[in-house]
Protein backbone atom coordinates (compact mmCIF):
# COMPACT_ATOMS: atom_id res chain seq x y z
CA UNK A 1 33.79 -59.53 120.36
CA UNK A 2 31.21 -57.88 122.57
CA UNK A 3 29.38 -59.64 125.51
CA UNK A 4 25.97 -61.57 124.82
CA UNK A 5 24.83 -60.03 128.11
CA UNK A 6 26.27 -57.56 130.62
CA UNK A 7 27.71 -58.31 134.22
CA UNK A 8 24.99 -58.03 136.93
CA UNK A 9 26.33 -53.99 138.81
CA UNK A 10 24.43 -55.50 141.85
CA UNK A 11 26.07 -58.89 142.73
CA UNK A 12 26.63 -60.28 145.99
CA UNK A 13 30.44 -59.74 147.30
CA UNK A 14 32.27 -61.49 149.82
CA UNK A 15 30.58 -60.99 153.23
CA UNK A 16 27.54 -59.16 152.06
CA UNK A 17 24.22 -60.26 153.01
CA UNK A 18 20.91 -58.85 153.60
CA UNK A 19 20.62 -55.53 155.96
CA UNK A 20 24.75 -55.68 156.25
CA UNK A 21 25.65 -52.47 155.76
CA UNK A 22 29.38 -51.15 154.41
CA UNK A 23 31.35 -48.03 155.08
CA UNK A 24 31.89 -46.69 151.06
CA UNK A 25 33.01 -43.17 149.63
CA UNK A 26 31.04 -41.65 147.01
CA UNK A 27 32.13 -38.47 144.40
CA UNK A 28 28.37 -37.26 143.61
CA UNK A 29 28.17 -34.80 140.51
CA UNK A 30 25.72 -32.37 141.81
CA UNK A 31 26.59 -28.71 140.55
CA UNK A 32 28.88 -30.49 137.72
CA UNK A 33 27.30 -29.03 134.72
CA UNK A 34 29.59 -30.82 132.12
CA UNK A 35 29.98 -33.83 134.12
CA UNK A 36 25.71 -34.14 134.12
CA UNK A 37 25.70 -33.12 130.64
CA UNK A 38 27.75 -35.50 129.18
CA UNK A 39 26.18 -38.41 131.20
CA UNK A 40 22.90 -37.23 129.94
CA UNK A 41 24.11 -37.49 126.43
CA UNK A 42 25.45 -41.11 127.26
CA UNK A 43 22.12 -42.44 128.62
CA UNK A 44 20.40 -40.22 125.39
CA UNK A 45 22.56 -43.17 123.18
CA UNK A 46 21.81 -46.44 125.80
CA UNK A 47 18.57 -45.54 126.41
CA UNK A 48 17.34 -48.12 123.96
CA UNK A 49 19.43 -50.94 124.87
CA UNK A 50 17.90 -53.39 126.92
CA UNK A 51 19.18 -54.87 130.88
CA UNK A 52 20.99 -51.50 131.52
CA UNK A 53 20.56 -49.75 134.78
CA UNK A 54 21.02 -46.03 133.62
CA UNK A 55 21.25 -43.99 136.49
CA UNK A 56 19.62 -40.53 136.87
CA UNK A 57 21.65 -37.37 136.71
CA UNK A 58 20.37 -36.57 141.00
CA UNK A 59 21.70 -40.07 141.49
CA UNK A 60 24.79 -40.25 139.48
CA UNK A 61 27.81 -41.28 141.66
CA UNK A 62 30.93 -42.45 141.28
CA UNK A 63 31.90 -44.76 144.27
CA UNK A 64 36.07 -44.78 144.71
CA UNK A 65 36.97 -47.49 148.02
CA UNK A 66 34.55 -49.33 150.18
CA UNK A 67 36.37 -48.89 153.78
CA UNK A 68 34.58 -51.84 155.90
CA UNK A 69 31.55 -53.31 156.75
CA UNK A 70 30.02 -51.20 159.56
CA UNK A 71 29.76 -54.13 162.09
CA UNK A 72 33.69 -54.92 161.75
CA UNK A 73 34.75 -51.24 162.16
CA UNK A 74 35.02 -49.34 165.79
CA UNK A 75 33.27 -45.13 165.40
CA UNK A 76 37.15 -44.60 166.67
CA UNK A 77 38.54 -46.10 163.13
CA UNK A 78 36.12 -44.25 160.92
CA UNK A 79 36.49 -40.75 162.42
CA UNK A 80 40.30 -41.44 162.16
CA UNK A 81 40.14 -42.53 158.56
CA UNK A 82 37.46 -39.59 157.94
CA UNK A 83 39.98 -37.30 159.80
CA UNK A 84 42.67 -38.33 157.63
CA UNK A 85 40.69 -38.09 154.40
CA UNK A 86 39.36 -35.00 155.17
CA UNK A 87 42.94 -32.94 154.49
């Protein structure tokens, strides 16, 4: 059975509210030749479907772990989880 109407991407989590900003990590797919191809070929097919948000190959992300919002967070915690993620 398939959905009358798709879940909203955009909807309001826990804590978020207008200009609140959050600490997230993003893969972007720039320089991914088959990875932009074969999203291309995926919008190609939604394209005509209506209420979907298809995102552009310069925009396409894939976002992995939201860390914190950025007024609950010290710069000393970020560059220490940045530090550790970086190796």
């Amino acid at each position: 059975m398939t959905p009358e109407r798709m879940a909203d991407h955009w909807w309001w989590r826990p804590g978020w509210r207008p200009g609140r900003r959050m600490y997230t990590w993003h893969f972007t797919f720039g320089g991914q030749d088959d990875v932009q191809a074969l999203a291309a070929r995926y919008r190609q097919r939604l394209a005509a479907l209506p209420d979907l948000d298809l995102v552009p190959g310069r925009w396409l992300h894939l976002t992995t772990q939201g860390l914190a919002f950025t007024d609950e967070i010290s710069d000393d915690d970020v560059s220490a989880v940045v530090s550790i993620s970086s190796h």
